[in-house]
PDB file of N, CA and C in Angstrom:
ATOM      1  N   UNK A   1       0.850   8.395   2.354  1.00  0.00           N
ATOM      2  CA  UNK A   1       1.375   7.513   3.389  1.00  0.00           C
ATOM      3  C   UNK A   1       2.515   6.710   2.795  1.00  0.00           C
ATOM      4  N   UNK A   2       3.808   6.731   3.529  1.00  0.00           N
ATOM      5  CA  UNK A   2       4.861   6.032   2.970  1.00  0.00           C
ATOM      6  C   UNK A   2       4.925   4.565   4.095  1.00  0.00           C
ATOM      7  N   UNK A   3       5.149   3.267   3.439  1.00  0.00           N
ATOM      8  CA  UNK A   3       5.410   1.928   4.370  1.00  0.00           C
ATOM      9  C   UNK A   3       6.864   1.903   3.886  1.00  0.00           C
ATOM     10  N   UNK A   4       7.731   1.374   4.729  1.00  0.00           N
ATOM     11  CA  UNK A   4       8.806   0.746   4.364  1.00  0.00           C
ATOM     12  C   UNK A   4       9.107  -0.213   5.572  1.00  0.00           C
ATOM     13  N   UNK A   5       8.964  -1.755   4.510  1.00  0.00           N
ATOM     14  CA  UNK A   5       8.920  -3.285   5.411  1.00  0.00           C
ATOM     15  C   UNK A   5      10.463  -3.334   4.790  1.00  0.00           C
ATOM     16  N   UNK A   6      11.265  -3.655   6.553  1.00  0.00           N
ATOM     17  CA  UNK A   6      12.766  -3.611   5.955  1.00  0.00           C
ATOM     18  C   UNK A   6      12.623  -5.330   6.597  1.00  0.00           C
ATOM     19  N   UNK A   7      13.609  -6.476   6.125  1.00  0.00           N
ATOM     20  CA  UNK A   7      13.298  -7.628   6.587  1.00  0.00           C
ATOM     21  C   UNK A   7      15.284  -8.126   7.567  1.00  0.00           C
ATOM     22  N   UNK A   8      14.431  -7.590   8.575  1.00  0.00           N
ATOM     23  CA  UNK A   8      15.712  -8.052   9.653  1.00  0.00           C
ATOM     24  C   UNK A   8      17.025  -7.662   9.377  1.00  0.00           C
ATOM     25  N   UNK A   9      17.357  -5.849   8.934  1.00  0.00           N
ATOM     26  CA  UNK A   9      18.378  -5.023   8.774  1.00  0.00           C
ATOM     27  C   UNK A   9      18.993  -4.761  10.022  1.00  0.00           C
ATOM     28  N   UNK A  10      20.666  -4.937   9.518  1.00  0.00           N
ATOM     29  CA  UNK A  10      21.187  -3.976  10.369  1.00  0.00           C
ATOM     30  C   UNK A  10      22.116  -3.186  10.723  1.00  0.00           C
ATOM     31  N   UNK A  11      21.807  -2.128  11.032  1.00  0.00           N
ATOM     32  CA  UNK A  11      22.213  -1.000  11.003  1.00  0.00           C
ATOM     33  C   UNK A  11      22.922  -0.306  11.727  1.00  0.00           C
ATOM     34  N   UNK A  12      24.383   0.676  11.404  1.00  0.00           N
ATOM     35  CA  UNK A  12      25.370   1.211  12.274  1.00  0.00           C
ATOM     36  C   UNK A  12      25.133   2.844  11.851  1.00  0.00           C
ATOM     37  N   UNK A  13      25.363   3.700  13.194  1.00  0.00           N
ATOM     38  CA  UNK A  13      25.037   4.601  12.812  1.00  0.00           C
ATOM     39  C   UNK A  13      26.684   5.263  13.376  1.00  0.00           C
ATOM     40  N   UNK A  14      27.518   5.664  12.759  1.00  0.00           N
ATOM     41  CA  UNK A  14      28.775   6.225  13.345  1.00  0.00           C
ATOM     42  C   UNK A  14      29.013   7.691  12.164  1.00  0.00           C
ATOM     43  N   UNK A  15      29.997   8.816  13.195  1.00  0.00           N
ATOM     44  CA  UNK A  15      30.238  10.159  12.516  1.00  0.00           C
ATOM     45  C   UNK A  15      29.415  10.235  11.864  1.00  0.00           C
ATOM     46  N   UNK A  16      28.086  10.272  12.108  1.00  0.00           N
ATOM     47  CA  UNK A  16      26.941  10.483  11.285  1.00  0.00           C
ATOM     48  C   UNK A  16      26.320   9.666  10.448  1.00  0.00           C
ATOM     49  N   UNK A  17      27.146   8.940   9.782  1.00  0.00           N
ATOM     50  CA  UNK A  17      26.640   8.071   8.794  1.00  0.00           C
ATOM     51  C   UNK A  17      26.007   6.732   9.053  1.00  0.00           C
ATOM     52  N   UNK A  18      24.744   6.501   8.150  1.00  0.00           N
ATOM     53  CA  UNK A  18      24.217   5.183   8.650  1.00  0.00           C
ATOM     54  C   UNK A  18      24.583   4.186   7.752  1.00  0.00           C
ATOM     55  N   UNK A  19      25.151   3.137   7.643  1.00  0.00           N
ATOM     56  CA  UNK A  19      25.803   1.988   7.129  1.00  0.00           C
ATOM     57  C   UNK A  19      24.906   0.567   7.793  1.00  0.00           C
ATOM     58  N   UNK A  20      24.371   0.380   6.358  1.00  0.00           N
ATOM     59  CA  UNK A  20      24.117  -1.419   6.389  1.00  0.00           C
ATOM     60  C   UNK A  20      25.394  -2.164   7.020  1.00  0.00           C
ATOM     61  N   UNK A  21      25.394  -3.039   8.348  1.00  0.00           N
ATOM     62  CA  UNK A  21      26.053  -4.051   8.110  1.00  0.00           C
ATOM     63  C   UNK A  21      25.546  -5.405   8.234  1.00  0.00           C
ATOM     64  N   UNK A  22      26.118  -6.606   7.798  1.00  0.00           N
ATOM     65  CA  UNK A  22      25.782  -7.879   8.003  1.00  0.00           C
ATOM     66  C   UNK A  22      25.776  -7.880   6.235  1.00  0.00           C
ATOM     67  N   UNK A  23      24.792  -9.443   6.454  1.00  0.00           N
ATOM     68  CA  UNK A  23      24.758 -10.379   5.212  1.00  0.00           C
ATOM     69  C   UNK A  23      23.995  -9.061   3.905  1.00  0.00           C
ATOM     70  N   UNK A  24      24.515  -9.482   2.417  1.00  0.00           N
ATOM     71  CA  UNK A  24      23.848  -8.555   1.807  1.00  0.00           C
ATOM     72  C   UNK A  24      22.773  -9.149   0.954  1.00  0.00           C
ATOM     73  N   UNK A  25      22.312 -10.440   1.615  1.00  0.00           N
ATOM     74  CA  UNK A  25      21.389 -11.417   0.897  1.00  0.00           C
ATOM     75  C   UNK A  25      19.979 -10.618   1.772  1.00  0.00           C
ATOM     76  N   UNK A  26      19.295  -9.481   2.044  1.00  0.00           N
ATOM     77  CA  UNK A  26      18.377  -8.598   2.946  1.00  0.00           C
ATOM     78  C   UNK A  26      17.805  -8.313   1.396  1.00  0.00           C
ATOM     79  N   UNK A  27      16.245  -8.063   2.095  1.00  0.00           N
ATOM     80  CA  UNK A  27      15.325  -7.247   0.969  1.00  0.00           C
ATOM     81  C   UNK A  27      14.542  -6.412   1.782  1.00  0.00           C
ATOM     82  N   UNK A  28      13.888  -5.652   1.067  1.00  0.00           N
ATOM     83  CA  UNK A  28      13.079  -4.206   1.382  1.00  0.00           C
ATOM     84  C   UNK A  28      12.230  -4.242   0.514  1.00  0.00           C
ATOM     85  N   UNK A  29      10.232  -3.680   1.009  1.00  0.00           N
ATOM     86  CA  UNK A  29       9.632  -3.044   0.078  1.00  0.00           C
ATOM     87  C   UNK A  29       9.269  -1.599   0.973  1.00  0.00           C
ATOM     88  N   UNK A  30       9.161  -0.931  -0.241  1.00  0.00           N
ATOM     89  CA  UNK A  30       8.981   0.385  -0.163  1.00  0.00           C
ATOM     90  C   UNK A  30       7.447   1.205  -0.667  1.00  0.00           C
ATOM     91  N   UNK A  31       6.328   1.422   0.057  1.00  0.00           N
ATOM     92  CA  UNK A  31       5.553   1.420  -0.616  1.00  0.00           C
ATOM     93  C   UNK A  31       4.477   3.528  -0.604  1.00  0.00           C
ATOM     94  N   UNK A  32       4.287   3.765  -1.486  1.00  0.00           N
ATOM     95  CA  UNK A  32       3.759   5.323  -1.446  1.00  0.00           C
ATOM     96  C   UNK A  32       2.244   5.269  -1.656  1.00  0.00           C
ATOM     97  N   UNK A  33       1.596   5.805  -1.276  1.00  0.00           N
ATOM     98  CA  UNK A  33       0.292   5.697  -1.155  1.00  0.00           C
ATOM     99  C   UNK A  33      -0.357   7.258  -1.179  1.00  0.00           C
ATOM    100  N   UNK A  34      -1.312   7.272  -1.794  1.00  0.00           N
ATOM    101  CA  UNK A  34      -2.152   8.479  -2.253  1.00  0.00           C
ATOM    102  C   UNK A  34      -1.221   9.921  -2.682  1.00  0.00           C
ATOM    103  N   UNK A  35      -0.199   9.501  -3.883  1.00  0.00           N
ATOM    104  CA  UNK A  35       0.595  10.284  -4.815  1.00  0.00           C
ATOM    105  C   UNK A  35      -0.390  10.960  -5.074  1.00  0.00           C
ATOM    106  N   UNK A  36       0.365  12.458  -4.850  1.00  0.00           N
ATOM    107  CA  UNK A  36      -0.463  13.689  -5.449  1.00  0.00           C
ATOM    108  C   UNK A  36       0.450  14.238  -6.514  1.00  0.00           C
ATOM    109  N   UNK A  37       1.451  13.612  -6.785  1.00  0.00           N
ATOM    110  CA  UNK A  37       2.102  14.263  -8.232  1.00  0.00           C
ATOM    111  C   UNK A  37       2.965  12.858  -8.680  1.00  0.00           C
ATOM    112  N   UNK A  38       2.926  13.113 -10.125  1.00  0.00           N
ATOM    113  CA  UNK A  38       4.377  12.017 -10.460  1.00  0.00           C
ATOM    114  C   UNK A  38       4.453  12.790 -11.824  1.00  0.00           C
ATOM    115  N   UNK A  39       6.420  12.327 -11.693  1.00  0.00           N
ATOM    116  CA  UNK A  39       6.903  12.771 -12.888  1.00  0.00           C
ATOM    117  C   UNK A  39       7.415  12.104 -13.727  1.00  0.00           C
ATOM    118  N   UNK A  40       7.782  12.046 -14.955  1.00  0.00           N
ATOM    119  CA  UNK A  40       8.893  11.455 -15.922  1.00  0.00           C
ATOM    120  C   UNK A  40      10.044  11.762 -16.627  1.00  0.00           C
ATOM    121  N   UNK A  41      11.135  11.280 -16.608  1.00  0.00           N
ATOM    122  CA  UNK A  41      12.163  12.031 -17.329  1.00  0.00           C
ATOM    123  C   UNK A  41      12.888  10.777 -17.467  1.00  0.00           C
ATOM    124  N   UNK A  42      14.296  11.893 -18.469  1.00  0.00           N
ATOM    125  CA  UNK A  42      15.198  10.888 -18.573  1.00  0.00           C
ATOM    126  C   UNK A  42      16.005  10.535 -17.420  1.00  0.00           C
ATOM    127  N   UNK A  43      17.244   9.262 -17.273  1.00  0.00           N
ATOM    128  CA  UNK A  43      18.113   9.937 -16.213  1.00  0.00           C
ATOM    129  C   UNK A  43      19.181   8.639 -16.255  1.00  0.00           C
ATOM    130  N   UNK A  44      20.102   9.899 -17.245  1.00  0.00           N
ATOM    131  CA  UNK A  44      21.150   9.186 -17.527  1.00  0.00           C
ATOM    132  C   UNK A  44      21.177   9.051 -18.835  1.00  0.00           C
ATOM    133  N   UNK A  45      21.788   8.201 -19.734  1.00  0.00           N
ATOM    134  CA  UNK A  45      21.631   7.990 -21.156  1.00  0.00           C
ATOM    135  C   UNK A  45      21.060   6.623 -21.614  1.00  0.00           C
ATOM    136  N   UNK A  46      20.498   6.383 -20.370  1.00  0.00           N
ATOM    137  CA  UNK A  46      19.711   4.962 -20.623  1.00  0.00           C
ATOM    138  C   UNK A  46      18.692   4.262 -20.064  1.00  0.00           C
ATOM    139  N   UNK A  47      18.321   5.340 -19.371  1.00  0.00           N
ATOM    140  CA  UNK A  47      16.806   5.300 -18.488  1.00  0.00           C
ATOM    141  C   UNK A  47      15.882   6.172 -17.815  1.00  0.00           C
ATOM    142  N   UNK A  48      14.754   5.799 -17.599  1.00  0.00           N
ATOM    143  CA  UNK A  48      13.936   6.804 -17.005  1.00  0.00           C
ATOM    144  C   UNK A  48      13.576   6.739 -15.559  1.00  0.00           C
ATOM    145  N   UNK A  49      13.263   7.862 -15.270  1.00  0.00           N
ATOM    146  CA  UNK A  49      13.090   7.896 -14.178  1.00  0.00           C
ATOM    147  C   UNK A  49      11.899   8.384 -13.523  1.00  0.00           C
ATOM    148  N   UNK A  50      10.955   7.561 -12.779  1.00  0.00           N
ATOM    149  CA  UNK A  50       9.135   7.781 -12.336  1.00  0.00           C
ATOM    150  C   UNK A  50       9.728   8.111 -10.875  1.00  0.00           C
ATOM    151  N   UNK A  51       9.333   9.529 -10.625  1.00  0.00           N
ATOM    152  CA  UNK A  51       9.377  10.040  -9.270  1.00  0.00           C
ATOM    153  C   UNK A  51       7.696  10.345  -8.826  1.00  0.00           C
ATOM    154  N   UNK A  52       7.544   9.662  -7.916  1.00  0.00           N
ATOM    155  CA  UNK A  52       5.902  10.449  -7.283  1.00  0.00           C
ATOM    156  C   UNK A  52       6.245  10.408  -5.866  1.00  0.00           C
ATOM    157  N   UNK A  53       5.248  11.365  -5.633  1.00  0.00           N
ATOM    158  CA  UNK A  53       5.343  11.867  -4.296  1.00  0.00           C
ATOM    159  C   UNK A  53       4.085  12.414  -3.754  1.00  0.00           C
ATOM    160  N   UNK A  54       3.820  12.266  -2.190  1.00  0.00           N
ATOM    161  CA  UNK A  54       2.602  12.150  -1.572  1.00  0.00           C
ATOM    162  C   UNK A  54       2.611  13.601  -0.987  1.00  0.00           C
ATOM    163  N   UNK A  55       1.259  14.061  -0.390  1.00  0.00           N
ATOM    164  CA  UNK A  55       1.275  15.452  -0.020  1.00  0.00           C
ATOM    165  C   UNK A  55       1.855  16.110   1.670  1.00  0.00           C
ATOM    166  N   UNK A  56       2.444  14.618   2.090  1.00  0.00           N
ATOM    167  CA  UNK A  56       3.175  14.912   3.152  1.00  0.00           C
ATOM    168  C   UNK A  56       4.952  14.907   2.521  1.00  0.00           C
ATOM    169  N   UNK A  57       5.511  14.681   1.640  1.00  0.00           N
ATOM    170  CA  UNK A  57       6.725  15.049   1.056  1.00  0.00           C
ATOM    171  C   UNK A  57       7.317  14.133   1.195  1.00  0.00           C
ATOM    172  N   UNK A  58       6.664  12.801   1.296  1.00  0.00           N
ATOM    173  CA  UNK A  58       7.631  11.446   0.807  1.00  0.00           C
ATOM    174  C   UNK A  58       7.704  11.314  -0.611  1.00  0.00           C
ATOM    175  N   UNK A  59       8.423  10.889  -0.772  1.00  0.00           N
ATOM    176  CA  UNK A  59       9.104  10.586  -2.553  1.00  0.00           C
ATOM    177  C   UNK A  59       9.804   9.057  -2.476  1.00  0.00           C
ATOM    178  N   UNK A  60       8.842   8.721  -4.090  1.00  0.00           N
ATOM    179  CA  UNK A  60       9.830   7.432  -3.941  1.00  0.00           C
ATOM    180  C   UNK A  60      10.327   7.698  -5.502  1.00  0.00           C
ATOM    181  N   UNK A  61      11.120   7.471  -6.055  1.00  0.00           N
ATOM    182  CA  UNK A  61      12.201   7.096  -7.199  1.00  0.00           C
ATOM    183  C   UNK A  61      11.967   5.927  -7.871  1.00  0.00           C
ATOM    184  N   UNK A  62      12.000   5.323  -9.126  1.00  0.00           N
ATOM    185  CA  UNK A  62      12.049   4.459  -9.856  1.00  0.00           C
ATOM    186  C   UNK A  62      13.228   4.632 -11.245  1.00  0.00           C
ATOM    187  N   UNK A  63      13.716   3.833 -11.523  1.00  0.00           N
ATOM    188  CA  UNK A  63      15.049   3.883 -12.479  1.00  0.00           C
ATOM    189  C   UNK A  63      14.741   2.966 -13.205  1.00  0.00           C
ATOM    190  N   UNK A  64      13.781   3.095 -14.497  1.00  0.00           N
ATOM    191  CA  UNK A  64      13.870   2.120 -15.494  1.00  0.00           C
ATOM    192  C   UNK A  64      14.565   2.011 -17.120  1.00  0.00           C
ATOM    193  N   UNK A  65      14.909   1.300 -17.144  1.00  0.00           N
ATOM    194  CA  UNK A  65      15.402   1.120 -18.208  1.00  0.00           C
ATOM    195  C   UNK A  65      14.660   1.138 -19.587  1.00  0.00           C
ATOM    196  N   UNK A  66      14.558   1.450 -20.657  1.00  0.00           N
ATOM    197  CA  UNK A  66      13.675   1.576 -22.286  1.00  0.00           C
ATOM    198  C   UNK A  66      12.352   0.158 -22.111  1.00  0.00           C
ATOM    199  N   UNK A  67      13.033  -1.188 -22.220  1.00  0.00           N
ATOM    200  CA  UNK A  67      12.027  -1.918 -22.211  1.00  0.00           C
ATOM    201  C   UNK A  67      11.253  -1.652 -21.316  1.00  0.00           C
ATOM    202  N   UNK A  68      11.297  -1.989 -20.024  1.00  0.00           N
ATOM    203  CA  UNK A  68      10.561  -1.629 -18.824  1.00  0.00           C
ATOM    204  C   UNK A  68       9.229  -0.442 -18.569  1.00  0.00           C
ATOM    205  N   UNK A  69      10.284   0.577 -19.083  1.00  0.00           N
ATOM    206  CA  UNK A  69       9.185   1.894 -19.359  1.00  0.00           C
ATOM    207  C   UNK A  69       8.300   1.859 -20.543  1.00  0.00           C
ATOM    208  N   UNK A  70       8.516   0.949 -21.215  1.00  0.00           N
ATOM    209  CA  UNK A  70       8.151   0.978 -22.574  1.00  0.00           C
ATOM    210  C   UNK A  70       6.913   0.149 -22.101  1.00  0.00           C
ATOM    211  N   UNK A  71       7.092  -1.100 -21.038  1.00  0.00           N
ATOM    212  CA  UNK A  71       6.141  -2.307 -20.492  1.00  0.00           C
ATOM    213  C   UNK A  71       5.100  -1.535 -20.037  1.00  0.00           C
ATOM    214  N   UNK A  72       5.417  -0.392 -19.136  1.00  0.00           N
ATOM    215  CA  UNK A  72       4.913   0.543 -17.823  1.00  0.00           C
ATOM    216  C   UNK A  72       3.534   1.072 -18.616  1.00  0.00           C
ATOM    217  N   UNK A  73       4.169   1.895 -19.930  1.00  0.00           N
ATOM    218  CA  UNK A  73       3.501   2.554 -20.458  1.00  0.00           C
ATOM    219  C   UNK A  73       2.250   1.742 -20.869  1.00  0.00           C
ATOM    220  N   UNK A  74       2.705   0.553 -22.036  1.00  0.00           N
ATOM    221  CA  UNK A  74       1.955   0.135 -22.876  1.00  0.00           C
ATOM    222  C   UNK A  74       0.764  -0.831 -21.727  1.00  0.00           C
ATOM    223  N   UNK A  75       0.775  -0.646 -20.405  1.00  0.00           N
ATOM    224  CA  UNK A  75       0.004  -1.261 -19.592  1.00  0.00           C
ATOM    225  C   UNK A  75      -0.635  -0.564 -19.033  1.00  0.00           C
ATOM    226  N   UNK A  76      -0.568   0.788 -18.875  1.00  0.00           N
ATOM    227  CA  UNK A  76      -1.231   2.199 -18.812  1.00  0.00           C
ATOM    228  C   UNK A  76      -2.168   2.467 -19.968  1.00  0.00           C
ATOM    229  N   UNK A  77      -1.772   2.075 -20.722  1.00  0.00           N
ATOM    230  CA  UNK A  77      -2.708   2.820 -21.652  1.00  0.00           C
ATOM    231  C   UNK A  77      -4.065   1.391 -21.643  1.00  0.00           C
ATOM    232  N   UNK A  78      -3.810   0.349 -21.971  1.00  0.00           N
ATOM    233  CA  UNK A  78      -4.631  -0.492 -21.494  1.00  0.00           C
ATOM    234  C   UNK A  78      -5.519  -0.814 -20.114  1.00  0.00           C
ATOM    235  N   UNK A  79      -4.587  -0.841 -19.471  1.00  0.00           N
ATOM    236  CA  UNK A  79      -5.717  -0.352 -18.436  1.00  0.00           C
ATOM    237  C   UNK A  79      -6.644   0.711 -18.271  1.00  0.00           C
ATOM    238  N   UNK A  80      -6.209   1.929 -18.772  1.00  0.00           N
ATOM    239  CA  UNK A  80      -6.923   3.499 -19.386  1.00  0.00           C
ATOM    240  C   UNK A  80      -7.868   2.677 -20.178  1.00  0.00           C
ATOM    241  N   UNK A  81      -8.162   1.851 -21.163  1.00  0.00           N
ATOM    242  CA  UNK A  81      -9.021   1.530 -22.165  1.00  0.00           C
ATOM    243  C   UNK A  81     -10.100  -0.042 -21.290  1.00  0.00           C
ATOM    244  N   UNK A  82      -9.618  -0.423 -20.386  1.00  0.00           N
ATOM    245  CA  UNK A  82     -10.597  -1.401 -19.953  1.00  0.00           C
ATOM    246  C   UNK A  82     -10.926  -1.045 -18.559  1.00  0.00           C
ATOM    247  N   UNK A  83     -10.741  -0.255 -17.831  1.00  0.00           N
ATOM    248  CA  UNK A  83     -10.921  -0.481 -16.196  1.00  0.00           C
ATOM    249  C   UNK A  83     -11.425   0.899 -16.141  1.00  0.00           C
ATOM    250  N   UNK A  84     -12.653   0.603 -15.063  1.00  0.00           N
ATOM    251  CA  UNK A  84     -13.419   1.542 -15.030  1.00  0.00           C
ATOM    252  C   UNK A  84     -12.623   2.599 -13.674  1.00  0.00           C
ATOM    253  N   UNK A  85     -11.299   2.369 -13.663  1.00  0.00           N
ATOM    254  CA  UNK A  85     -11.217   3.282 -12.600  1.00  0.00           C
ATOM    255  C   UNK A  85     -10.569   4.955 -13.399  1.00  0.00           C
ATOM    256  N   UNK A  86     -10.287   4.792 -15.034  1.00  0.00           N
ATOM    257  CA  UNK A  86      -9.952   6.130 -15.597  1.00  0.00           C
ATOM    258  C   UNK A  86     -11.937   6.718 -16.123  1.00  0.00           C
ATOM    259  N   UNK A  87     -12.936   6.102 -15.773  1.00  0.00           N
ATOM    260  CA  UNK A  87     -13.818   6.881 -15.737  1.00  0.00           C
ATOM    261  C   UNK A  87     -14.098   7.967 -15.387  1.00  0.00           C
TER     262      UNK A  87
END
């Protein structure tokens, strides 16, 4: 299941293309729910990139940078070692 809470966007749709207009002070969350795959790689020469995706073919993207992924990880593996949900 994909959510996406957009907060009071708006939007032009002309020759096809859809274009944000207005103020660019707007936020968005984007959220994926019951990922049946995720991947890792590089992307770029200075970050990685966490793609997962659900079994209806939404995909969401993540672009992190060394520290970040480095945070991601080292909080994975801890949680793997205290929480009974990698039982």
């Amino acid at each position: 299941m994909f959510t996406l809470d957009v907060d009071r966007f708006t939007f032009e749709l002309k020759d096809g293309a859809l274009k944000h207009v207005g103020a660019s002070n707007k936020s968005a969350t984007a959220k994926l729910y019951d990922v049946e795959s995720a991947e890792v790689r590089e992307f770029g020469d200075e970050r990685v990139k966490i793609t997962c995706e659900d079994d209806s073919g939404n995909e969401i993207e993540v672009a992190l940078g060394p520290e970040a992924a480095s945070d991601v990880a080292q909080e994975l593996t801890q949680l793997e070692a205290e929480s009974e949900v990698f039982e």
